[in-house]
PDB file of N, CA and C in Angstrom:
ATOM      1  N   UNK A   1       0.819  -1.199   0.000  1.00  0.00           N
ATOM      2  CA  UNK A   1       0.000   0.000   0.000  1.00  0.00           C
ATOM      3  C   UNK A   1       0.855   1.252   0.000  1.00  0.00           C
ATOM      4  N   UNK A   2       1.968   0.846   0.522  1.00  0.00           N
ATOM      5  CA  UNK A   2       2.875   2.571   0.401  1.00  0.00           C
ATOM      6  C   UNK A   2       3.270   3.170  -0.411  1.00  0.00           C
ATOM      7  N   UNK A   3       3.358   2.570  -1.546  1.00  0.00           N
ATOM      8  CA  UNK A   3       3.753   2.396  -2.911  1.00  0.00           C
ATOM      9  C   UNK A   3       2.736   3.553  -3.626  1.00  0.00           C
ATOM     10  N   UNK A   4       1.245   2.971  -3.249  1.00  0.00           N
ATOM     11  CA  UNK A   4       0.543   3.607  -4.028  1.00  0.00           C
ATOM     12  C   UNK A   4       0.276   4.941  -3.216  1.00  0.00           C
ATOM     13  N   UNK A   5       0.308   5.034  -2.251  1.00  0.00           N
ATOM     14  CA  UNK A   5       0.784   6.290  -1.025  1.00  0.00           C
ATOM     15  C   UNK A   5       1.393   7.105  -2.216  1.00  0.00           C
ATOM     16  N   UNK A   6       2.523   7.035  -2.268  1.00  0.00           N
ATOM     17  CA  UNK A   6       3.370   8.084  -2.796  1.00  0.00           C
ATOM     18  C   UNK A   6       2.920   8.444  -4.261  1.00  0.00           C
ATOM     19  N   UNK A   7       2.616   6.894  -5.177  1.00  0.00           N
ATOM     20  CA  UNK A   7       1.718   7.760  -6.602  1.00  0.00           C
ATOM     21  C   UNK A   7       0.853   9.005  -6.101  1.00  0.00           C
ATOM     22  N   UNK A   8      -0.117   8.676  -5.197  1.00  0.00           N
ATOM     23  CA  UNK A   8      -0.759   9.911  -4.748  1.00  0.00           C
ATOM     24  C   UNK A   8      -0.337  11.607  -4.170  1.00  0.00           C
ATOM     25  N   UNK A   9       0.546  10.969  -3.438  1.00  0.00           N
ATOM     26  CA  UNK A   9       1.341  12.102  -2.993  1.00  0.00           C
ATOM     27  C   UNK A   9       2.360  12.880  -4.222  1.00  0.00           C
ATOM     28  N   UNK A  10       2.508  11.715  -5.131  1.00  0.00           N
ATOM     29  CA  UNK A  10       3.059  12.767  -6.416  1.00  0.00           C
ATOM     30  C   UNK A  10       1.822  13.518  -7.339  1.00  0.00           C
ATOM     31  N   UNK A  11       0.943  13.006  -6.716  1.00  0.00           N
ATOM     32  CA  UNK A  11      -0.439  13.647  -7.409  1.00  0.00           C
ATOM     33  C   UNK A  11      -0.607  14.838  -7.034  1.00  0.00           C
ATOM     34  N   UNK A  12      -0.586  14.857  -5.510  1.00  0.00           N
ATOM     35  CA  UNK A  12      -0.933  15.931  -4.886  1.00  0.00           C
ATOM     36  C   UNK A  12      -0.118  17.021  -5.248  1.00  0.00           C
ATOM     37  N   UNK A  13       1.565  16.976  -5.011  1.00  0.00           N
ATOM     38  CA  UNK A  13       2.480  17.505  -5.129  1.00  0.00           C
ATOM     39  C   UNK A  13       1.924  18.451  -6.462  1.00  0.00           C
ATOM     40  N   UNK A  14       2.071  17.387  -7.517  1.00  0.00           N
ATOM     41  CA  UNK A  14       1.773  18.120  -8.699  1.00  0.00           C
ATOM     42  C   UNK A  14       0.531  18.876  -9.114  1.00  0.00           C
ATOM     43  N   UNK A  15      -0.344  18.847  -8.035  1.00  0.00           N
ATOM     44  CA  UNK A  15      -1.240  19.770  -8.274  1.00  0.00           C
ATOM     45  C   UNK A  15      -1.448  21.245  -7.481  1.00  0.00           C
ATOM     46  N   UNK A  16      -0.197  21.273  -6.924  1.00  0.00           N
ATOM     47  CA  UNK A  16      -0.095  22.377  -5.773  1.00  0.00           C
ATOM     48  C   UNK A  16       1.412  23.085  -6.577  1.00  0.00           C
ATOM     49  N   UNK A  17       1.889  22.135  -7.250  1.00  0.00           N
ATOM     50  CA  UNK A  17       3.041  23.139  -7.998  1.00  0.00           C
ATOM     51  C   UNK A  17       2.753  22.808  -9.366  1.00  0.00           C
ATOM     52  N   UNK A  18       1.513  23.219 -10.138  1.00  0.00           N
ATOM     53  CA  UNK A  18       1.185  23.190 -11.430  1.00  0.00           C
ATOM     54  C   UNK A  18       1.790  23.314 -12.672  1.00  0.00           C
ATOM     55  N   UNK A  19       2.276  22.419 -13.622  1.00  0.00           N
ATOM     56  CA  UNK A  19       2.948  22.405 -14.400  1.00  0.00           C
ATOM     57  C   UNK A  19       2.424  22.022 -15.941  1.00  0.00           C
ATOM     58  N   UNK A  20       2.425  22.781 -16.961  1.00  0.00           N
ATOM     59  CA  UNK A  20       1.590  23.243 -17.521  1.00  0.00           C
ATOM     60  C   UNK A  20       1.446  21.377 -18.504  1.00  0.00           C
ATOM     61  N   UNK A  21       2.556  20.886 -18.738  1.00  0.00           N
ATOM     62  CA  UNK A  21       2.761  19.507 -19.500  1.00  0.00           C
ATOM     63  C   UNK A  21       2.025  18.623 -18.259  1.00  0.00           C
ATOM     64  N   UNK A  22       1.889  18.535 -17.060  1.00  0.00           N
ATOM     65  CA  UNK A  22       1.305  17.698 -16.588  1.00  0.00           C
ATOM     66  C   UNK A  22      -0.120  18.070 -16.228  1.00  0.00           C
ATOM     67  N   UNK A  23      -0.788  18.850 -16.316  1.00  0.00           N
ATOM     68  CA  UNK A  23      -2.161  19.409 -16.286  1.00  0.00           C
ATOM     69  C   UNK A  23      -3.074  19.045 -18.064  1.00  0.00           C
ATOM     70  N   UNK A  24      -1.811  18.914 -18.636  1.00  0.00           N
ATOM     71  CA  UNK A  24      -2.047  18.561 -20.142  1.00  0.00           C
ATOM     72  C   UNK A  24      -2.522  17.404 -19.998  1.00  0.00           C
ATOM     73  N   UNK A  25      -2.134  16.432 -19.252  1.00  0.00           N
ATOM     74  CA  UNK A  25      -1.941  14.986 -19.182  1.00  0.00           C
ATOM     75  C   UNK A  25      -2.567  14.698 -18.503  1.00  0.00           C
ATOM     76  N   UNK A  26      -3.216  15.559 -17.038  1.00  0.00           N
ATOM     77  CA  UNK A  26      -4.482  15.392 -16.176  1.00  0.00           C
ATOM     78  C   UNK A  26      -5.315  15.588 -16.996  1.00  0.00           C
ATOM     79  N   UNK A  27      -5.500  16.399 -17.889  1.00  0.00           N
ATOM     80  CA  UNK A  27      -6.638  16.411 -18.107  1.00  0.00           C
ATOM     81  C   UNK A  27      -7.214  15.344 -19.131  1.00  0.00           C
ATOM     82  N   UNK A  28      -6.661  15.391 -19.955  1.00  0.00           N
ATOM     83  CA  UNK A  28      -6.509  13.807 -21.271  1.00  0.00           C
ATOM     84  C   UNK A  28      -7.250  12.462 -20.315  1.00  0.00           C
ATOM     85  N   UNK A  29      -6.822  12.346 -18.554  1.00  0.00           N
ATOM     86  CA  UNK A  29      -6.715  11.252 -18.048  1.00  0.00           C
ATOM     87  C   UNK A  29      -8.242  11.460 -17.292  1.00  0.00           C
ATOM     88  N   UNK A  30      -8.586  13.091 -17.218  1.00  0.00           N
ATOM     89  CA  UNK A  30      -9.730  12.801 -16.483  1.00  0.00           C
ATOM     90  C   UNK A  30     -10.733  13.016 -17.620  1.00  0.00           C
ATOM     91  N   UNK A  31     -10.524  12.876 -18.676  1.00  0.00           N
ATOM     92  CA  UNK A  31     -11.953  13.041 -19.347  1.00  0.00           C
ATOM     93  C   UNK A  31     -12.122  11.529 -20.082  1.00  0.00           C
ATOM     94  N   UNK A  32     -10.703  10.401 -20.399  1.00  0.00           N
ATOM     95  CA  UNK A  32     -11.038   9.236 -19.822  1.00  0.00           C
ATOM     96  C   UNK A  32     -12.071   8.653 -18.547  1.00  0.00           C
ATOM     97  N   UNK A  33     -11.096   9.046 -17.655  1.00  0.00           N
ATOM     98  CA  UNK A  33     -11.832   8.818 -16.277  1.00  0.00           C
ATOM     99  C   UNK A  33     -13.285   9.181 -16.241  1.00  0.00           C
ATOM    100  N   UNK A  34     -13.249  10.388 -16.701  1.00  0.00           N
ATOM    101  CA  UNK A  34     -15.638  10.482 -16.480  1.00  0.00           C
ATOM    102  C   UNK A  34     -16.531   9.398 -17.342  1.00  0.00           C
ATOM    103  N   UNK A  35     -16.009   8.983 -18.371  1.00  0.00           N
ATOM    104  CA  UNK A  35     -16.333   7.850 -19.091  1.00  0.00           C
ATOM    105  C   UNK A  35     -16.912   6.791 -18.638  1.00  0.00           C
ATOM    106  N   UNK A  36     -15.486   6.445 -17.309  1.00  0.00           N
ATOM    107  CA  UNK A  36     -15.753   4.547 -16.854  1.00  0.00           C
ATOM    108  C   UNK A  36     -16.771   4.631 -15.951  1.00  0.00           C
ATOM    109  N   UNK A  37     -17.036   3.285 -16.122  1.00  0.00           N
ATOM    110  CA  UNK A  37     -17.773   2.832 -15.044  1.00  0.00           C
ATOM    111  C   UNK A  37     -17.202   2.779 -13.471  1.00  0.00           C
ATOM    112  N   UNK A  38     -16.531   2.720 -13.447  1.00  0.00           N
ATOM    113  CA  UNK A  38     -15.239   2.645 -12.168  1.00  0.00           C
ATOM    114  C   UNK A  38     -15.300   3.897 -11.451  1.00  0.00           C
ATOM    115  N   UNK A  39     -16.060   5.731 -11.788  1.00  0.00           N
ATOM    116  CA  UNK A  39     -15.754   6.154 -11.686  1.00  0.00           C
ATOM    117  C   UNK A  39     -16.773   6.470 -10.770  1.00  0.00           C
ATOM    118  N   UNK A  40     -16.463   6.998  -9.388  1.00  0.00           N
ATOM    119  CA  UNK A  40     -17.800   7.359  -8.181  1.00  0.00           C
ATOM    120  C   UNK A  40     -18.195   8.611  -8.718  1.00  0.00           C
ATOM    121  N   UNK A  41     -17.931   9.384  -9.641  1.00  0.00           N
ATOM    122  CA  UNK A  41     -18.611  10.121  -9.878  1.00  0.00           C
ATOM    123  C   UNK A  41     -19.879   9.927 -10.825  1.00  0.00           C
ATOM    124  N   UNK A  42     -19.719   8.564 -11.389  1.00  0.00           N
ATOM    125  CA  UNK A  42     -21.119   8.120 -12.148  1.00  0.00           C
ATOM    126  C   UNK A  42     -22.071   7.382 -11.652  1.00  0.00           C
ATOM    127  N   UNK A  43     -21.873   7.558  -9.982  1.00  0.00           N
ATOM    128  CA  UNK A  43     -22.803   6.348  -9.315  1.00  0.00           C
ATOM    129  C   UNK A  43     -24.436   7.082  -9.624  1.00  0.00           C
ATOM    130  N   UNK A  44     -24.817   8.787  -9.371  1.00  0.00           N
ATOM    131  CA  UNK A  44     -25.756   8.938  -9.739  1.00  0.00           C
ATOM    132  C   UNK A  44     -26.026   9.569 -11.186  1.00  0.00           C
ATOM    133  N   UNK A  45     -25.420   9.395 -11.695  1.00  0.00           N
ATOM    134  CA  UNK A  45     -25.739   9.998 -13.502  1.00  0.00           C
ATOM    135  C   UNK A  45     -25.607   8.604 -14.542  1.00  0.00           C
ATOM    136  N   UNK A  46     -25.136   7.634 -14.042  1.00  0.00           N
ATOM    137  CA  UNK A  46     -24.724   6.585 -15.322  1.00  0.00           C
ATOM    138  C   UNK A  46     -25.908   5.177 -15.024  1.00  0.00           C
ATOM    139  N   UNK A  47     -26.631   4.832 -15.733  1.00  0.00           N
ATOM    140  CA  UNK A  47     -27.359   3.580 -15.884  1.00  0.00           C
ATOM    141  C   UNK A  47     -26.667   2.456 -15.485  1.00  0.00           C
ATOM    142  N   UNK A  48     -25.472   2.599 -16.097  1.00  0.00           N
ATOM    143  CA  UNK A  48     -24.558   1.339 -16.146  1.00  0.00           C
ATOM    144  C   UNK A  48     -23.106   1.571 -15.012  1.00  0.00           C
ATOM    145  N   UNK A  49     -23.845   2.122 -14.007  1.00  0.00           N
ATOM    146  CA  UNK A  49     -22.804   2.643 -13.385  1.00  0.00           C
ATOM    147  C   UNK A  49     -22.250   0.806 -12.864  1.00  0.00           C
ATOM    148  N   UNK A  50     -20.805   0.189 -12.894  1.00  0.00           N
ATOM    149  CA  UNK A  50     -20.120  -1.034 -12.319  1.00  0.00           C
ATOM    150  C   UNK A  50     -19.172  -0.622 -11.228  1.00  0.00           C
ATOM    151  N   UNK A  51     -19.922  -0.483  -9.962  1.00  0.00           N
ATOM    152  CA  UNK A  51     -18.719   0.223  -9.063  1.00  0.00           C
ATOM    153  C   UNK A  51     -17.566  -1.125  -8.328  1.00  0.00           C
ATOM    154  N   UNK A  52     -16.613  -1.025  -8.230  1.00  0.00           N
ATOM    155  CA  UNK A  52     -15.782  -1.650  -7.741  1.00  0.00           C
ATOM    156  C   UNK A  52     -15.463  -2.230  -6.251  1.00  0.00           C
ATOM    157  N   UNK A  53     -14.708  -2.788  -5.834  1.00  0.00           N
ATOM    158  CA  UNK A  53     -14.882  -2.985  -4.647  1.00  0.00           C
ATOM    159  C   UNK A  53     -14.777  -1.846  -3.608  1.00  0.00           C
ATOM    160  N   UNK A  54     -14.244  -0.959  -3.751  1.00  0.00           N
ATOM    161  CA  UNK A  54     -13.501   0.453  -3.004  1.00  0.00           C
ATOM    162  C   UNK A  54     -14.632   1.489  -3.356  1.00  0.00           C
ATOM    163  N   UNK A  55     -16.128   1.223  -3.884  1.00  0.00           N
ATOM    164  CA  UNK A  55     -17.084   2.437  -3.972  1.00  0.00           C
ATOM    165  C   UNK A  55     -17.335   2.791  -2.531  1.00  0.00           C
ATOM    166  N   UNK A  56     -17.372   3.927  -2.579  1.00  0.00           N
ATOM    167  CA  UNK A  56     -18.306   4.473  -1.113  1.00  0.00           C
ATOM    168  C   UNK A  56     -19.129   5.281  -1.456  1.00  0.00           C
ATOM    169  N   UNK A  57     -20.089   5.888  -0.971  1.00  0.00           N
ATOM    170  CA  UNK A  57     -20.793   6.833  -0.943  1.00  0.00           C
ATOM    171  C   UNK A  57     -20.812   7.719  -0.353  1.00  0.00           C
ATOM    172  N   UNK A  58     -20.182   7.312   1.149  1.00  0.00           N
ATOM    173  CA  UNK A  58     -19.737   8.531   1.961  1.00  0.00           C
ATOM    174  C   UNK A  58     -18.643   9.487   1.695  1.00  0.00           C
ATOM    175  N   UNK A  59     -17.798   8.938   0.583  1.00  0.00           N
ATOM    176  CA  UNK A  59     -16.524   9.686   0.133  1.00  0.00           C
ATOM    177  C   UNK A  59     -16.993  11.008  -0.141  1.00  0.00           C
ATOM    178  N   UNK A  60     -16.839  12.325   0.037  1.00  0.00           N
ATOM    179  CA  UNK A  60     -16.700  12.958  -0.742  1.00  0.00           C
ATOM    180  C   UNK A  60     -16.323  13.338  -1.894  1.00  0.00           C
ATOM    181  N   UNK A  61     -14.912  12.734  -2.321  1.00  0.00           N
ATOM    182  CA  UNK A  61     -14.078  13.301  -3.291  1.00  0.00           C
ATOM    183  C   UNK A  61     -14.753  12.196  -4.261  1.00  0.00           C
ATOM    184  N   UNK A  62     -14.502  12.380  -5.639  1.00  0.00           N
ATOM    185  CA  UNK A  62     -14.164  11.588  -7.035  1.00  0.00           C
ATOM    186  C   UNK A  62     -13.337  11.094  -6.806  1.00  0.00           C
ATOM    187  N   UNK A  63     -13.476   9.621  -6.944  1.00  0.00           N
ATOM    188  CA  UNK A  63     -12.607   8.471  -6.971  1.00  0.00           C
ATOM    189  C   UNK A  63     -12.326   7.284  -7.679  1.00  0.00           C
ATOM    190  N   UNK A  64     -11.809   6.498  -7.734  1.00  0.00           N
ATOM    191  CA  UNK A  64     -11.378   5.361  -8.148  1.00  0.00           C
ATOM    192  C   UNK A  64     -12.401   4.336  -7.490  1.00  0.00           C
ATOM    193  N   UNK A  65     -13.332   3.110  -7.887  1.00  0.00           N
ATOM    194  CA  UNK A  65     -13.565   2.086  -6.961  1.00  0.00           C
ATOM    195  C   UNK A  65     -13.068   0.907  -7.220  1.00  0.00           C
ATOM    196  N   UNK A  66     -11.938   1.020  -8.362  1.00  0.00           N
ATOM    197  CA  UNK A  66     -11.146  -0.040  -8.032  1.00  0.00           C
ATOM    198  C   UNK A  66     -10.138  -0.170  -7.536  1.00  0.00           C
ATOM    199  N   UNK A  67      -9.058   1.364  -7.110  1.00  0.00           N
ATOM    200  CA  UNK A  67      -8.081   1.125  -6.542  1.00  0.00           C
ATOM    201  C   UNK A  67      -8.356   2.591  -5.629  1.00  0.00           C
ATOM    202  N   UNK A  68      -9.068   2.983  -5.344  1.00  0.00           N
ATOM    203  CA  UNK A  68      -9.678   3.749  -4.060  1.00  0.00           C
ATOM    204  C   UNK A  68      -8.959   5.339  -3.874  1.00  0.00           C
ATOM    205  N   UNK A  69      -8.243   4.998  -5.255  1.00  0.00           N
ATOM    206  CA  UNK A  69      -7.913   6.497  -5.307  1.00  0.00           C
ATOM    207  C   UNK A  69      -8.504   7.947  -5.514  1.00  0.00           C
ATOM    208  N   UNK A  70      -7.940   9.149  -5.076  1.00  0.00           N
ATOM    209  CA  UNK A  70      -8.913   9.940  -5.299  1.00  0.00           C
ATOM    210  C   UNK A  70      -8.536  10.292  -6.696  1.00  0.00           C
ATOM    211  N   UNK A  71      -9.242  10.701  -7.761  1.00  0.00           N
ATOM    212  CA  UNK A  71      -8.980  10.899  -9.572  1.00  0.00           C
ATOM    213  C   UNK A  71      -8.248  12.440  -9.492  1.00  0.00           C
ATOM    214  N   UNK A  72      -8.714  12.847  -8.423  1.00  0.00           N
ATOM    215  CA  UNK A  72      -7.947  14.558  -8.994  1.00  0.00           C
ATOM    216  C   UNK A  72      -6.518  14.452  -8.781  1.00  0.00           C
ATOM    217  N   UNK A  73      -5.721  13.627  -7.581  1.00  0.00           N
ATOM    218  CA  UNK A  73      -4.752  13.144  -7.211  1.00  0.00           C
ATOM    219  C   UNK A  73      -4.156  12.350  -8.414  1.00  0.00           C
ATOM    220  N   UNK A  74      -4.819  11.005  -8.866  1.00  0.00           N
ATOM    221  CA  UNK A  74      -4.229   9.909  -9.594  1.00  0.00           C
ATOM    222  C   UNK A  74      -3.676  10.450 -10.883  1.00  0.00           C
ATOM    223  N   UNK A  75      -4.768  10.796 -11.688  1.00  0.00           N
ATOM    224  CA  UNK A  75      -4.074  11.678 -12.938  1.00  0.00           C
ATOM    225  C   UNK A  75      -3.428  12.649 -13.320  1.00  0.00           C
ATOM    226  N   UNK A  76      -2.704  13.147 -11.848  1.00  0.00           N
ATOM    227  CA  UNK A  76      -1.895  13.973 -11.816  1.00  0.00           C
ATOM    228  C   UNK A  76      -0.687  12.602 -11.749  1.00  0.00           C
ATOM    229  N   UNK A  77      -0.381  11.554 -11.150  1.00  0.00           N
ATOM    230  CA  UNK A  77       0.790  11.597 -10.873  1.00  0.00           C
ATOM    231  C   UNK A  77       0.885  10.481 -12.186  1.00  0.00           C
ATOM    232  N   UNK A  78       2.231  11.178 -12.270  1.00  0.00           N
ATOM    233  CA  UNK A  78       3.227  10.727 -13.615  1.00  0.00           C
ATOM    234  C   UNK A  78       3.714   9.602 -13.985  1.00  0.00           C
ATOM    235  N   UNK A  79       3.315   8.425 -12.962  1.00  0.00           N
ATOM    236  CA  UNK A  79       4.294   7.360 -13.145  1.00  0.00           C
ATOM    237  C   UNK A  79       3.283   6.511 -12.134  1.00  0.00           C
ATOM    238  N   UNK A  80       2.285   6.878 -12.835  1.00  0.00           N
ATOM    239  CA  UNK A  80       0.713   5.949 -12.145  1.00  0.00           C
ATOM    240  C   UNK A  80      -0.099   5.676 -13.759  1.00  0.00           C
ATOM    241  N   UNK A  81      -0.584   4.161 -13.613  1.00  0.00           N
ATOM    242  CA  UNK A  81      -1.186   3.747 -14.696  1.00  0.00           C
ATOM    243  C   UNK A  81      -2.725   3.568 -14.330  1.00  0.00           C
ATOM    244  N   UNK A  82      -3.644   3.656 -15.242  1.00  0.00           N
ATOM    245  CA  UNK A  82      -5.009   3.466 -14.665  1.00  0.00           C
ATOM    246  C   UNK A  82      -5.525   1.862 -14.420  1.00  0.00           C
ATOM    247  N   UNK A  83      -5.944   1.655 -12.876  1.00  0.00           N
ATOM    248  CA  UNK A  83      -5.961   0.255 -12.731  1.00  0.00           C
ATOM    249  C   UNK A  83      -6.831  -0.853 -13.691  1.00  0.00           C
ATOM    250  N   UNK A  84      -7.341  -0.404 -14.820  1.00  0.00           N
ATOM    251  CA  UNK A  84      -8.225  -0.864 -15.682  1.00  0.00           C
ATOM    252  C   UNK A  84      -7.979  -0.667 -17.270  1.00  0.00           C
ATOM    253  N   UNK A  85      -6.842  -0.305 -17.066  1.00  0.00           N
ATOM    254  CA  UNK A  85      -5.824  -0.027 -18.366  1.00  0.00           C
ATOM    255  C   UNK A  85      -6.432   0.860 -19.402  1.00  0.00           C
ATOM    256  N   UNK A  86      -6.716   1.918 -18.747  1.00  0.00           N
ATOM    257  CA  UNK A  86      -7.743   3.024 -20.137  1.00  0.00           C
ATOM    258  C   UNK A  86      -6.713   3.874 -20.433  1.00  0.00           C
ATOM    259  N   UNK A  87      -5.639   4.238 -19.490  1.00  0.00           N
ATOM    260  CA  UNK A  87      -4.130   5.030 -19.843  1.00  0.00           C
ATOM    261  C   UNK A  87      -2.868   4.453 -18.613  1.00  0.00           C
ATOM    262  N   UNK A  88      -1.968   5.127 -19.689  1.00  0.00           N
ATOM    263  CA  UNK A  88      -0.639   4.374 -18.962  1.00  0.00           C
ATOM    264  C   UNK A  88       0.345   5.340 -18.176  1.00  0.00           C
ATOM    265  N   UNK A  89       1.204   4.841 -17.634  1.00  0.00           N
ATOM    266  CA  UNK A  89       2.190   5.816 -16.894  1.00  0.00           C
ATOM    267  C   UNK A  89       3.036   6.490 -17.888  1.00  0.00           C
ATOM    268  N   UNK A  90       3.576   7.805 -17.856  1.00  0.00           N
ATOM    269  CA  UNK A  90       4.207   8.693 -18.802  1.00  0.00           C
ATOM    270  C   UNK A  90       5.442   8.156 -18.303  1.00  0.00           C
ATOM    271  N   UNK A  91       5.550   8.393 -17.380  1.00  0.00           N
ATOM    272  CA  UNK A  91       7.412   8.544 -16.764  1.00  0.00           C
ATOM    273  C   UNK A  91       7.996   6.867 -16.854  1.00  0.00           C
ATOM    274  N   UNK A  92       9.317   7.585 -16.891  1.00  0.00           N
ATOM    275  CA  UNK A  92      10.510   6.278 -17.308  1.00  0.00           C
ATOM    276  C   UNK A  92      10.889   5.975 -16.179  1.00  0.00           C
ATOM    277  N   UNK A  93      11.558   4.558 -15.982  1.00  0.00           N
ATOM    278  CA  UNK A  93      11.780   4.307 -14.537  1.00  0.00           C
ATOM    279  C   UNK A  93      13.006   5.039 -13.773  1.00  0.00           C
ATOM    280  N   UNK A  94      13.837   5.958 -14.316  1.00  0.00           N
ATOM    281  CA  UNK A  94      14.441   6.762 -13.576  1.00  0.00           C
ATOM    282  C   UNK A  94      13.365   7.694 -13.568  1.00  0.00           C
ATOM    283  N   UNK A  95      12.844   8.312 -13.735  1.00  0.00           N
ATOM    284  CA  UNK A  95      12.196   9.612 -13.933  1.00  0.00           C
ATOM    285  C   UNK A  95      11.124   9.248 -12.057  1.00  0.00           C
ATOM    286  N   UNK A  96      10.700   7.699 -12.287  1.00  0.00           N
ATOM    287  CA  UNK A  96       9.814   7.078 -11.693  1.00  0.00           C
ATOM    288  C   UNK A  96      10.947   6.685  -9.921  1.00  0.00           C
ATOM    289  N   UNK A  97      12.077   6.826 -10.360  1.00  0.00           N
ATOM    290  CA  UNK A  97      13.063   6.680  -9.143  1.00  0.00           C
ATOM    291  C   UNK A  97      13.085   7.552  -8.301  1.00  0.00           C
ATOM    292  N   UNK A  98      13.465   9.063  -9.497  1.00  0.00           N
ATOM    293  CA  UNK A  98      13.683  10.082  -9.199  1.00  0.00           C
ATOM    294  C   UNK A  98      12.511  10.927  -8.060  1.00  0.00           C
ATOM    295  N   UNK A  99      11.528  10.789  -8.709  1.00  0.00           N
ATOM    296  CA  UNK A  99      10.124  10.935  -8.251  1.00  0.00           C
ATOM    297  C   UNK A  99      10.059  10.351  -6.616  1.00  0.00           C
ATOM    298  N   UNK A 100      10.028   8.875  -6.383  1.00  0.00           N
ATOM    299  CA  UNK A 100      10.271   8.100  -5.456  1.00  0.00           C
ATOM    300  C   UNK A 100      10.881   8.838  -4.581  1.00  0.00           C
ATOM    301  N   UNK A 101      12.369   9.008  -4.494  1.00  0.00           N
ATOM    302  CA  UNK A 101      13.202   9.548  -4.069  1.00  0.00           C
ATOM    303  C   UNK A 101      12.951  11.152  -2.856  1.00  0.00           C
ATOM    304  N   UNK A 102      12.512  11.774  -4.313  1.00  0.00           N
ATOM    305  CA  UNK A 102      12.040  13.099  -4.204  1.00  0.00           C
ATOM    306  C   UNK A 102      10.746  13.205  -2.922  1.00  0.00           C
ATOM    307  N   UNK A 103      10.108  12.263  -2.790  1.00  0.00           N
ATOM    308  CA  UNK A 103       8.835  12.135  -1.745  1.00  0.00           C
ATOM    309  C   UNK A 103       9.290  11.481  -0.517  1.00  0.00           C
ATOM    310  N   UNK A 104      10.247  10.218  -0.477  1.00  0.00           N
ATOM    311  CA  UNK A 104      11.275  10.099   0.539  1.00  0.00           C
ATOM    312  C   UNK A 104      11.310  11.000   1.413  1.00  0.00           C
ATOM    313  N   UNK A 105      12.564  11.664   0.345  1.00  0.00           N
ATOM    314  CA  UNK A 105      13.237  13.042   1.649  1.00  0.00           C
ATOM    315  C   UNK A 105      12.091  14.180   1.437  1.00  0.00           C
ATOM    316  N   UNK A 106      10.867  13.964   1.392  1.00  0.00           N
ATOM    317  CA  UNK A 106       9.653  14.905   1.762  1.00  0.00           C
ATOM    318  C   UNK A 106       9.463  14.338   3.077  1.00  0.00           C
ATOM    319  N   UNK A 107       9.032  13.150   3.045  1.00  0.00           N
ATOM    320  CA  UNK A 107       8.666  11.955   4.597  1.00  0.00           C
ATOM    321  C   UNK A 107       9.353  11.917   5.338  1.00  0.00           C
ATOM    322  N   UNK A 108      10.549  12.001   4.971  1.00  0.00           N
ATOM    323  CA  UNK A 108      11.763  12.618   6.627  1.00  0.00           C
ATOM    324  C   UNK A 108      11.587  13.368   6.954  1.00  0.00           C
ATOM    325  N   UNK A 109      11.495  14.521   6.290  1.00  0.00           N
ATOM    326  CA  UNK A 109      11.527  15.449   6.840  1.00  0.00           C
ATOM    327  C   UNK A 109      10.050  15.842   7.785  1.00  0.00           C
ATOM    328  N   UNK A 110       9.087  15.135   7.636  1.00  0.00           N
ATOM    329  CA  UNK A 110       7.609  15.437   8.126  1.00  0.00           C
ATOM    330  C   UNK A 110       7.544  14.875   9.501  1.00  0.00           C
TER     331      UNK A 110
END
């Protein structure tokens, strides 16, 4: 689970220091994302809504119900693939190290 911790936390990151190539790429990922069935934001607008194991209702946020992520977070981070294969991770596995790394010495320091 920590793993996917930090995809998120590179989500977050990147949406608090906005960068114009990765907002490009959020967005591409969330207009995928309103599409699926997977997505808690279609539990009351979609007929065919298929929620996953991780739906809630109490969530507030837009999420994932198959891997319980929140979507504004996920498609921000760079080196996160969608758990249902509708898009893939951009970043290379240094890029994906580097990243790693970079959130590390964020967590020490916290």
């Amino acid at each position: 689970m920590k793993f996917k911790i930090k995809h998120i936390i590179e989500g977050i990151k990147n949406s608090l220091w906005v960068k114009e190539e990765v907002e490009k790429i959020a967005e591409e990922r969330n207009n995928i994302c309103r599409t699926c069935d997977k997505n808690s934001l279609n539990a009351q607008t979609e007929r065919d809504f298929n929620p996953g194991p991780y739906y809630s209702s109490m969530r507030p946020d837009v999420h994932c119900t198959i891997c319980a992520c929140n979507l504004h977070a996920k498609v921000r981070s760079l080196h996160t693939a969608c758990p249902v294969g509708l898009w893939e991770e951009v970043a290379t596995k240094e890029e994906s190290a580097k990243i790693a790394a970079a959130i590390d010495s964020v967590e020490t320091k916290l």
